[in-house]
PDB file of N, CA and C in Angstrom:
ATOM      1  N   UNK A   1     -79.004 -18.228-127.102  1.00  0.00           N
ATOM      2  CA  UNK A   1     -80.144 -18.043-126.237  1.00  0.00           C
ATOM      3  C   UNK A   1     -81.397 -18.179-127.095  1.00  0.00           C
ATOM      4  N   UNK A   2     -82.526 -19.052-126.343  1.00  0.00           N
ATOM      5  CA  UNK A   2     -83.763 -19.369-127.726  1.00  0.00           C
ATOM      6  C   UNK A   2     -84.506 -17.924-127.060  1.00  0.00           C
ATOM      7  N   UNK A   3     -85.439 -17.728-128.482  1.00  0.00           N
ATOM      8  CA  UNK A   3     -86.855 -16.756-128.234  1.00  0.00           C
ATOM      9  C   UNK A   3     -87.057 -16.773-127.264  1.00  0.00           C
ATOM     10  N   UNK A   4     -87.949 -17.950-126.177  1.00  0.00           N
ATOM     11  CA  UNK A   4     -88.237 -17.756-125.568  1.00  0.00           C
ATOM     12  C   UNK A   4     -87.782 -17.281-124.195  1.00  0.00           C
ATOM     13  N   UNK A   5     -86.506 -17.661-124.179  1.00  0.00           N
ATOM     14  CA  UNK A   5     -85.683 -17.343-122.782  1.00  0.00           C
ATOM     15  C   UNK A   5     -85.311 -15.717-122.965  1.00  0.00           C
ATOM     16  N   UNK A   6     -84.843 -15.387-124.257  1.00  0.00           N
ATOM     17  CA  UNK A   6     -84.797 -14.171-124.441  1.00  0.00           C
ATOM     18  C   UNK A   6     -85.540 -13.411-124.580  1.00  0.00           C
ATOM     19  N   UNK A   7     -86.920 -13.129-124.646  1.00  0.00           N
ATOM     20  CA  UNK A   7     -87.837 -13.081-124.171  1.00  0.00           C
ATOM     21  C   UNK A   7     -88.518 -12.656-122.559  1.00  0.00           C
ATOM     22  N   UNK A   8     -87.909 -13.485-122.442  1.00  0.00           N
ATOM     23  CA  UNK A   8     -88.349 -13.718-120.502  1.00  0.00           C
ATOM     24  C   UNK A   8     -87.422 -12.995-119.981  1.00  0.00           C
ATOM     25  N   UNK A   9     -86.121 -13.359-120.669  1.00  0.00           N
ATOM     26  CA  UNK A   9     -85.133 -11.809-119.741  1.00  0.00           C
ATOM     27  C   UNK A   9     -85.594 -10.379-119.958  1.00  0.00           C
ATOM     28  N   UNK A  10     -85.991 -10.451-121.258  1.00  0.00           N
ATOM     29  CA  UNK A  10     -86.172  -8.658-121.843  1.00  0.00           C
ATOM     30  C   UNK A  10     -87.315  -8.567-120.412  1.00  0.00           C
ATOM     31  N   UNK A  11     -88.161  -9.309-120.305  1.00  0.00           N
ATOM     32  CA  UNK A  11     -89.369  -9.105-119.601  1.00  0.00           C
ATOM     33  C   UNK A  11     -88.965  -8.289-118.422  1.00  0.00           C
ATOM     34  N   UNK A  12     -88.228  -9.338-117.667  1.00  0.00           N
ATOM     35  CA  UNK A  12     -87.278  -9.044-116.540  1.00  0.00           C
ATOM     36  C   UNK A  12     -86.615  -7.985-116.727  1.00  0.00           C
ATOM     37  N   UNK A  13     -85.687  -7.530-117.383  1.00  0.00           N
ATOM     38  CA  UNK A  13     -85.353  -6.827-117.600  1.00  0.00           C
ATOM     39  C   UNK A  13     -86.023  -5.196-117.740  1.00  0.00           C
ATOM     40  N   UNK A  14     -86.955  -5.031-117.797  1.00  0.00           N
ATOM     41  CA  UNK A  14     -87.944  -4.058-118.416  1.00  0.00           C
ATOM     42  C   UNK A  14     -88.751  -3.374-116.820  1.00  0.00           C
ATOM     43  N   UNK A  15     -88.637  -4.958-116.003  1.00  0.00           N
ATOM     44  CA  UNK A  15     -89.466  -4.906-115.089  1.00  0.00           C
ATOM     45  C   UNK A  15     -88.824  -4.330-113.912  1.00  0.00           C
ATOM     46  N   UNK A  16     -87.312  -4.659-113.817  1.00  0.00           N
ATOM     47  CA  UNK A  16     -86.326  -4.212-113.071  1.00  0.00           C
ATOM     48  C   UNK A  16     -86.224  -2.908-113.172  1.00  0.00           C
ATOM     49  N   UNK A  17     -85.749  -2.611-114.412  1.00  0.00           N
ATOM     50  CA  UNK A  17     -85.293  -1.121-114.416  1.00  0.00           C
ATOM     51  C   UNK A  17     -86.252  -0.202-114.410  1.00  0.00           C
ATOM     52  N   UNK A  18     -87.651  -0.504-114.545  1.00  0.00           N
ATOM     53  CA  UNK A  18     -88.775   0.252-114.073  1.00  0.00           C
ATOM     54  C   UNK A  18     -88.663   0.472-112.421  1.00  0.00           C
ATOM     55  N   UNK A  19     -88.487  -0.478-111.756  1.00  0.00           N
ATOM     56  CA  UNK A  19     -88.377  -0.403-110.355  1.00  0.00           C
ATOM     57  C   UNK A  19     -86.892   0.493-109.572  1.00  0.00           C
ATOM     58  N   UNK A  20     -85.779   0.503-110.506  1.00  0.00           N
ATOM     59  CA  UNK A  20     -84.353   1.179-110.577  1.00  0.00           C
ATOM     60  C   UNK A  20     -83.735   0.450-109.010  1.00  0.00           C
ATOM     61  N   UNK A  21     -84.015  -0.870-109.612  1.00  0.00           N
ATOM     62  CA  UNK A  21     -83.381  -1.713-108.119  1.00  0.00           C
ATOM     63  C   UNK A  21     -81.748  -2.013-109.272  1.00  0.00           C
ATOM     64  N   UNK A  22     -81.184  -1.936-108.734  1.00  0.00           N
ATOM     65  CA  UNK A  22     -79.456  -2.282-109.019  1.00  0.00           C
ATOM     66  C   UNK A  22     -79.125  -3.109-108.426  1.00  0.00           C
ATOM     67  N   UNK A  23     -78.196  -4.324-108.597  1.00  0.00           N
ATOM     68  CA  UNK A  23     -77.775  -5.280-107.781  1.00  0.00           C
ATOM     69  C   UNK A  23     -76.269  -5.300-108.472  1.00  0.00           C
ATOM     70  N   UNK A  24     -75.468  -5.817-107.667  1.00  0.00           N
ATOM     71  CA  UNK A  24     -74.148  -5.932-108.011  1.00  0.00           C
ATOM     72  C   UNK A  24     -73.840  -7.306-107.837  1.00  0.00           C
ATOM     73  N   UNK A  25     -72.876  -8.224-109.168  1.00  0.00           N
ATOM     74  CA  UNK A  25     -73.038  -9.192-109.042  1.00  0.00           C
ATOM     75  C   UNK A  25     -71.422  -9.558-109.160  1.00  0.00           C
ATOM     76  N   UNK A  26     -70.913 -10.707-109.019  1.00  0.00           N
ATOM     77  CA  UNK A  26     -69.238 -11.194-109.698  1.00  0.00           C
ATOM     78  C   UNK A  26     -69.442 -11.913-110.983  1.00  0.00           C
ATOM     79  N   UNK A  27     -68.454 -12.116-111.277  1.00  0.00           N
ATOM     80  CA  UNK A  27     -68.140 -13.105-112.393  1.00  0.00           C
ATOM     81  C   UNK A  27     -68.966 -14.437-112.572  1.00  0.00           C
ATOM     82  N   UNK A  28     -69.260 -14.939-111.530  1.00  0.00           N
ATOM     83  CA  UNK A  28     -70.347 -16.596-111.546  1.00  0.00           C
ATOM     84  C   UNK A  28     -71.757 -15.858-111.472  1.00  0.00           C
ATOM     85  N   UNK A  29     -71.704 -15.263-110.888  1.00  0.00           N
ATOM     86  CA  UNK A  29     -73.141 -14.942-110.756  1.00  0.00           C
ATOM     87  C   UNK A  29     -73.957 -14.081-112.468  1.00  0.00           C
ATOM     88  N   UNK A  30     -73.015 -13.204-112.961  1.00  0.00           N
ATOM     89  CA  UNK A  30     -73.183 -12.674-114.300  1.00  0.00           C
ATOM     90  C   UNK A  30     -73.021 -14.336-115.131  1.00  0.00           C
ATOM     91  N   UNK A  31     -72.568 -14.615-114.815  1.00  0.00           N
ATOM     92  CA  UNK A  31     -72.057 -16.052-115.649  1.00  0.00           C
ATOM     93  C   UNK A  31     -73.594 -16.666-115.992  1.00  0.00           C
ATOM     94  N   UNK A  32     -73.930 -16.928-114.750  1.00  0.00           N
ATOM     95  CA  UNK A  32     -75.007 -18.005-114.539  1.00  0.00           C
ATOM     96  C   UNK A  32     -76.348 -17.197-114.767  1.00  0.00           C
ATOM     97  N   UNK A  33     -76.867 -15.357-114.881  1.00  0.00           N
ATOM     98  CA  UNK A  33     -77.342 -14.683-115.246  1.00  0.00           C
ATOM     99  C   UNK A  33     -77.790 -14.850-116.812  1.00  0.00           C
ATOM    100  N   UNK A  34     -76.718 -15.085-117.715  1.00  0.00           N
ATOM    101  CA  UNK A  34     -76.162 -14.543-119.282  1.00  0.00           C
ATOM    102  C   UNK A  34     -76.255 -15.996-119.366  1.00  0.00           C
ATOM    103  N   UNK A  35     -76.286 -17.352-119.057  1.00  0.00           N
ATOM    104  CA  UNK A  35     -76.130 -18.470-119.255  1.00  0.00           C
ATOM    105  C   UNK A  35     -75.035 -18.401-120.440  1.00  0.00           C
ATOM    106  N   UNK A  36     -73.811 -18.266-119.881  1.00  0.00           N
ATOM    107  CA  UNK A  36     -72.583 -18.310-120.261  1.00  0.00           C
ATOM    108  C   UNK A  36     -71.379 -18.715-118.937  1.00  0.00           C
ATOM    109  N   UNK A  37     -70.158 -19.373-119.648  1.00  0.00           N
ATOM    110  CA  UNK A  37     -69.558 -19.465-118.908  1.00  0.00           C
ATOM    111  C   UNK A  37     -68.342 -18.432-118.328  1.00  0.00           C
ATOM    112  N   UNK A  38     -68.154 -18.899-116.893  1.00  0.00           N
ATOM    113  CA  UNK A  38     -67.015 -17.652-116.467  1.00  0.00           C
ATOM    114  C   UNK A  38     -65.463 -17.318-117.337  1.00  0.00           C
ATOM    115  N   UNK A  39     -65.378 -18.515-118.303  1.00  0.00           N
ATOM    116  CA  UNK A  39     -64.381 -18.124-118.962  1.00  0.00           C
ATOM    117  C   UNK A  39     -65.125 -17.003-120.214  1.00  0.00           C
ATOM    118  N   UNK A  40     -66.556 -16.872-120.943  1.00  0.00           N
ATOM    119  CA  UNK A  40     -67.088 -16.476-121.832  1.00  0.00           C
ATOM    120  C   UNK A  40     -67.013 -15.091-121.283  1.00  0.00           C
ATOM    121  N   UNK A  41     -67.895 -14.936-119.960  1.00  0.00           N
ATOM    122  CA  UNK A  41     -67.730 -13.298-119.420  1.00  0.00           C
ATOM    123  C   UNK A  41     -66.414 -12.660-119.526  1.00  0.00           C
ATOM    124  N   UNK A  42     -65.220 -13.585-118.910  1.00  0.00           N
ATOM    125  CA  UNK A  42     -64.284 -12.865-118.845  1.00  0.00           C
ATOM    126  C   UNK A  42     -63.505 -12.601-120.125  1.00  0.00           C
ATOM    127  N   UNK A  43     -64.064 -12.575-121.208  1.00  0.00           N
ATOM    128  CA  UNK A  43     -63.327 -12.567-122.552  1.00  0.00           C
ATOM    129  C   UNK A  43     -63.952 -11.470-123.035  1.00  0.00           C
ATOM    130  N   UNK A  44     -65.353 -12.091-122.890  1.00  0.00           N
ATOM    131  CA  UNK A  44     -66.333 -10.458-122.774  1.00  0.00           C
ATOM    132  C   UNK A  44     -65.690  -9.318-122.639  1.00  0.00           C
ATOM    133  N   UNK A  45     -65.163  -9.190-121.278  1.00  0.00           N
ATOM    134  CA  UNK A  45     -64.474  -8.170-120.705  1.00  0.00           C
ATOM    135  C   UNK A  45     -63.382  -7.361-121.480  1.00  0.00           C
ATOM    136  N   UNK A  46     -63.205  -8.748-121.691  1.00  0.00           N
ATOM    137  CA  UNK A  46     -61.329  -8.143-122.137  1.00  0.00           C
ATOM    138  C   UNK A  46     -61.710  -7.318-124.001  1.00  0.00           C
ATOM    139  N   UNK A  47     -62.820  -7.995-124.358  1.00  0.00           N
ATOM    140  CA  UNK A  47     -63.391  -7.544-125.940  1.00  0.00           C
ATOM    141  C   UNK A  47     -63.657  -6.211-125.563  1.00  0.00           C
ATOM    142  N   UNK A  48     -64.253  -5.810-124.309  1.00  0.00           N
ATOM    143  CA  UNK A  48     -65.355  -4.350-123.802  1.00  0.00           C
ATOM    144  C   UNK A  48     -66.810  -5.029-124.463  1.00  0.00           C
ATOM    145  N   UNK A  49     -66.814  -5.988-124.432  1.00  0.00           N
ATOM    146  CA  UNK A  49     -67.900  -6.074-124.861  1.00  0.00           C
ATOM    147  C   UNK A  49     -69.297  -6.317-124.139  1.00  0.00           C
ATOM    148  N   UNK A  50     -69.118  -6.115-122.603  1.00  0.00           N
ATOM    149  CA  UNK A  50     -69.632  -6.391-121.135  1.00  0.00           C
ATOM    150  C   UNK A  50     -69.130  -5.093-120.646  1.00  0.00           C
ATOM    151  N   UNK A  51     -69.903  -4.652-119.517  1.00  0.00           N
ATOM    152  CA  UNK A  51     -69.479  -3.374-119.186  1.00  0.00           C
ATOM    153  C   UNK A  51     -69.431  -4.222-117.559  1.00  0.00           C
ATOM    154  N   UNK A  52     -68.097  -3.570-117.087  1.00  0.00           N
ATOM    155  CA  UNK A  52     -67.901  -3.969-115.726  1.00  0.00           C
ATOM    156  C   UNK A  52     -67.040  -2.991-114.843  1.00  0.00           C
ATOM    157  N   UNK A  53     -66.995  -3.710-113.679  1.00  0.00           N
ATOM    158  CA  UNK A  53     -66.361  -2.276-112.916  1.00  0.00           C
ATOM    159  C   UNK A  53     -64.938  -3.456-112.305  1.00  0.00           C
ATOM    160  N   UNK A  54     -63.656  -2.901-112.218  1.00  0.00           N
ATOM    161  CA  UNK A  54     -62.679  -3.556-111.472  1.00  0.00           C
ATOM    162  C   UNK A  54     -62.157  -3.341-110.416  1.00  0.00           C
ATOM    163  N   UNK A  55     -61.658  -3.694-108.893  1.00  0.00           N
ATOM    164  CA  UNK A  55     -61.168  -3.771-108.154  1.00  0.00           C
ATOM    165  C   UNK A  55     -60.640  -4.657-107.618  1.00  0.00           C
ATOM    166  N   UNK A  56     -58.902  -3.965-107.438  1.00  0.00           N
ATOM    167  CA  UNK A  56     -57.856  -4.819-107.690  1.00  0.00           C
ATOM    168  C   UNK A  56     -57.908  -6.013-108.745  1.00  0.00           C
ATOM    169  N   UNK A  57     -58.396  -7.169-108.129  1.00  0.00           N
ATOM    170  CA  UNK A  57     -58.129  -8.567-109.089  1.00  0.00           C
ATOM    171  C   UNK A  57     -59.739  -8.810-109.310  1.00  0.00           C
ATOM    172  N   UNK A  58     -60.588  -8.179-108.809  1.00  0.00           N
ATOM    173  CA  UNK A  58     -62.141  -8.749-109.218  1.00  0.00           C
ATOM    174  C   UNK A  58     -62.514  -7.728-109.944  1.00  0.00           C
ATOM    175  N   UNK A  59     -63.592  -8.496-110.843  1.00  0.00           N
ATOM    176  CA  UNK A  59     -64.583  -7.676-111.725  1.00  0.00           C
ATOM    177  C   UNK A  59     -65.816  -7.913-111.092  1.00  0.00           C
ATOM    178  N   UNK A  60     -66.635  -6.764-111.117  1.00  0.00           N
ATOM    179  CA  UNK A  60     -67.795  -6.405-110.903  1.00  0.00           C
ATOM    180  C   UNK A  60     -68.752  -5.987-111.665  1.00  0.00           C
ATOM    181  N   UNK A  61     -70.095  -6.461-111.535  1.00  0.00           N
ATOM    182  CA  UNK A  61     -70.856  -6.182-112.562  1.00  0.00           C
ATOM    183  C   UNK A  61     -72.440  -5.305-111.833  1.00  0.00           C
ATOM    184  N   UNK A  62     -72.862  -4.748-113.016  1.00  0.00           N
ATOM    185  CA  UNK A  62     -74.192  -3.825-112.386  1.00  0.00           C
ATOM    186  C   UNK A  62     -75.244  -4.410-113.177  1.00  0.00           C
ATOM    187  N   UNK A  63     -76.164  -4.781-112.473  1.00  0.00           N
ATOM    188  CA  UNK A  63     -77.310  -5.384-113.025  1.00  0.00           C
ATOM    189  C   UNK A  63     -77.801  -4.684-114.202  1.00  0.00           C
ATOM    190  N   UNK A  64     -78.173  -3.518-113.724  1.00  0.00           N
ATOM    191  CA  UNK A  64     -78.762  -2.553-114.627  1.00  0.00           C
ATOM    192  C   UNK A  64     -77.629  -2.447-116.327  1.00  0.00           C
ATOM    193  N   UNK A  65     -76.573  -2.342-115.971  1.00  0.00           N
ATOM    194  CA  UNK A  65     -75.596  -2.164-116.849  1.00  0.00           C
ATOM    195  C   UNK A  65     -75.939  -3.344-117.875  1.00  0.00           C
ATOM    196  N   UNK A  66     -76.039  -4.235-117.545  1.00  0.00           N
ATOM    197  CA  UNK A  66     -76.018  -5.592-117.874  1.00  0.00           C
ATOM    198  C   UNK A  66     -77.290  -5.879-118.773  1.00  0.00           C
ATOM    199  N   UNK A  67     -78.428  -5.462-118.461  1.00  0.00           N
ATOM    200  CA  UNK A  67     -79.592  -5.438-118.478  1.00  0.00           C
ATOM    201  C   UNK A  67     -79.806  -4.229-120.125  1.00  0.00           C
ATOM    202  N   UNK A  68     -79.416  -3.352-119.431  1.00  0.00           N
ATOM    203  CA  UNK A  68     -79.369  -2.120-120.556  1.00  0.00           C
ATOM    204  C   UNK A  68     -78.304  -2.729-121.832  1.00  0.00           C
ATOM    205  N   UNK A  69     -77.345  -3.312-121.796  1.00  0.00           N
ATOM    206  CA  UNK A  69     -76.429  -3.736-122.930  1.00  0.00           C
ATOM    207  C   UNK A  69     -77.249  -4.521-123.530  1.00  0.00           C
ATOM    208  N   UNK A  70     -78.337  -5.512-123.134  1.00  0.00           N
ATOM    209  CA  UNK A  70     -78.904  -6.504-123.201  1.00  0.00           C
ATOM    210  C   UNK A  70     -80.320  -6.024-124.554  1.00  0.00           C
ATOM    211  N   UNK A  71     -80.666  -4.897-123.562  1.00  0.00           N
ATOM    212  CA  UNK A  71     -81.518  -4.166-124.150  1.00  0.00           C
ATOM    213  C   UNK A  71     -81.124  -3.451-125.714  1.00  0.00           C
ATOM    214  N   UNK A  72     -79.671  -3.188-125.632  1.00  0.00           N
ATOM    215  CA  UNK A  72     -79.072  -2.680-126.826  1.00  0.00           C
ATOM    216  C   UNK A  72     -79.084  -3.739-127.701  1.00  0.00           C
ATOM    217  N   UNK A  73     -78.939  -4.872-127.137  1.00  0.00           N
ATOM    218  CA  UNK A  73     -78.567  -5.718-128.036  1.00  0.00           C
ATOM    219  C   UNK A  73     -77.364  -5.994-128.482  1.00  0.00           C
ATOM    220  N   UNK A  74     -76.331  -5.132-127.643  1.00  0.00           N
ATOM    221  CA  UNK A  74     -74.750  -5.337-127.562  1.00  0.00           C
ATOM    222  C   UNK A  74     -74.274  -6.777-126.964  1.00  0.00           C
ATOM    223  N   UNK A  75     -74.575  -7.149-126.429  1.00  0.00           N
ATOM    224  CA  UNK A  75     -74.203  -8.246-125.888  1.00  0.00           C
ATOM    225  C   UNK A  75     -74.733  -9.840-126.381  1.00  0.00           C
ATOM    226  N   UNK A  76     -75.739 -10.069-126.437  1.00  0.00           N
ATOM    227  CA  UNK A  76     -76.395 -10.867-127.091  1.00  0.00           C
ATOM    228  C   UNK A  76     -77.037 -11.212-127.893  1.00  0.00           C
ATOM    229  N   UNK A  77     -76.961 -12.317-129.286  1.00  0.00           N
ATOM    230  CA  UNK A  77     -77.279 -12.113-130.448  1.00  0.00           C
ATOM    231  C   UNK A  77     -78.532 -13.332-130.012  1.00  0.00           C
ATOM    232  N   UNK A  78     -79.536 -12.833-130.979  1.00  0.00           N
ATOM    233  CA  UNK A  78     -80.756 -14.214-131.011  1.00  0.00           C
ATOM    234  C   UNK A  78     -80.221 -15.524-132.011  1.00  0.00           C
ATOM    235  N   UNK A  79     -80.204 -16.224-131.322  1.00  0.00           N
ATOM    236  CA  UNK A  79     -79.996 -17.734-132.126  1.00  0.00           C
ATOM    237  C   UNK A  79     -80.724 -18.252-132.784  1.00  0.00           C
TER     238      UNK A  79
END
């Protein structure tokens, strides 16, 4: 992910969770979020290295969750 895009998420990111709107997303949609692919998330998963929620055969994801890992810096390294 370059500076600048990473960047623009933290922004987003910052701006969201000030507002404490939550959205719940699947697997493509986190995919296309993280500009990664659905095989990348789901490996994610299996590392713990994505925080998600499961039922039955789907994974679920929390914006905020997502957002906050983001913020840790757990999830994504600057390129």
């Amino acid at each position: 992910m370059k500076i600048d895009t990473y960047t623009k998420v933290v922004d987003e990111v910052v701006q969201r969770m000030a507002q404490h709107a939550d959205v719940v997303m699947n697997v493509e949609q986190v995919a296309n979020y993280l500009g990664l692919s659905v095989g990348a998330v789901r490996k994610r998963c299996q590392r713990a290295q994505l925080p998600f929620h499961r039922n039955s055969k789907h994974l679920y994801f929390s914006k905020m969750e997502i957002d906050s890992a983001l913020l840790d810096r757990k999830l994504i390294t600057v390129r």
